[in-house]
Protein backbone atom coordinates (compact mmCIF):
# COMPACT_ATOMS: atom_id res chain seq x y z
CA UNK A 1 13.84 9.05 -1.76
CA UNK A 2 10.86 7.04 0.04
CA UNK A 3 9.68 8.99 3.47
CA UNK A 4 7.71 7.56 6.07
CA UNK A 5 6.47 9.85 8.77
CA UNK A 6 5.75 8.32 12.24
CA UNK A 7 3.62 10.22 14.47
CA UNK A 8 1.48 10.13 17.67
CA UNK A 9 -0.33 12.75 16.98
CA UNK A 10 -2.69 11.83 13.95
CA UNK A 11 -4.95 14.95 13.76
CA UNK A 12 -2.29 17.21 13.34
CA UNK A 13 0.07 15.23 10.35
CA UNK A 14 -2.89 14.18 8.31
CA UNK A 15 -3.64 17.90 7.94
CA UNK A 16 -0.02 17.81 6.61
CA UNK A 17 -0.01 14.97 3.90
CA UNK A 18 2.67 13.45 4.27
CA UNK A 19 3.28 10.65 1.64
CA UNK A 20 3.02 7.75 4.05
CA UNK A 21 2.57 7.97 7.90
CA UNK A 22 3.02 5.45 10.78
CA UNK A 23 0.37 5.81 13.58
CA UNK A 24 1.71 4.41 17.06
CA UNK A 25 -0.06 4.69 20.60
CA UNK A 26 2.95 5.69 22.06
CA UNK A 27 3.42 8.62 23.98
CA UNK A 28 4.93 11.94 22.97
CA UNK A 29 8.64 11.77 23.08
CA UNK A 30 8.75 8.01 22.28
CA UNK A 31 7.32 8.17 18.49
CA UNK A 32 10.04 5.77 17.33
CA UNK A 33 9.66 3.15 20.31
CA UNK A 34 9.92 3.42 24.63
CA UNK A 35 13.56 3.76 25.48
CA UNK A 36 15.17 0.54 26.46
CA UNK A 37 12.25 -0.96 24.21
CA UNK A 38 14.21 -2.58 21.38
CA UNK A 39 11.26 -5.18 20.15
CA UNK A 40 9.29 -2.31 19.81
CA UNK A 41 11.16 0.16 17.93
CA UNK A 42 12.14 -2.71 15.48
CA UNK A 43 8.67 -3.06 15.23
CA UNK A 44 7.97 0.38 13.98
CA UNK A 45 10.97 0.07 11.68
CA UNK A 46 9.52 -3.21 10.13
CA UNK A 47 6.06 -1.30 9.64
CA UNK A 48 7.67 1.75 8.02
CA UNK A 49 10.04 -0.51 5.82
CA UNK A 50 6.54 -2.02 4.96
CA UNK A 51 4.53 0.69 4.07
CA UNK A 52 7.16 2.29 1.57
CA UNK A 53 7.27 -1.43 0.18
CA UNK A 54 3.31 -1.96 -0.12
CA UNK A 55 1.81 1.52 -0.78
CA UNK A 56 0.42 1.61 -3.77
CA UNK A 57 -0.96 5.54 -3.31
CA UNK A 58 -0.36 8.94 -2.12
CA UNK A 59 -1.23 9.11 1.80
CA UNK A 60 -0.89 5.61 2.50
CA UNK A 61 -0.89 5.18 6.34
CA UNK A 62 -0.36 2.37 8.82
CA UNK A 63 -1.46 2.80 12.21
CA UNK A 64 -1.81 0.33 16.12
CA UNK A 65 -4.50 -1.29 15.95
């Protein structure tokens, strides 16, 4: 099973490989999306669903630009 890990805190899950990771500025607590914040937690679905599409290695990460 494909597993994309989303995280705000980059320093501490790259020292854990995970096989694909999702890098949002959002604060701790709201990793996924703000509550209330629909748009935006589709948004992070549509850029996990992408990364375990398009990866092509081990460690492939997506993160706001």
């Amino acid at each position: 099973m494909a597993t994309v890990l989303v995280t705000v805190m980059e320093p501490l899950t790259t020292f854990a490989r995970p096989p694909r990771q999702v890098i949002r500025k959002l604060n701790i607590g709201a990793t996924i999306g703000r509550p209330n914040d629909i748009s935006g937690q589709m948004e992070t679905l549509r850029r996990m669903i992408s990364l375990v599409d398009e990866a092509e290695e081990y460690g492939a990460v997506g993160r706001d630009e």
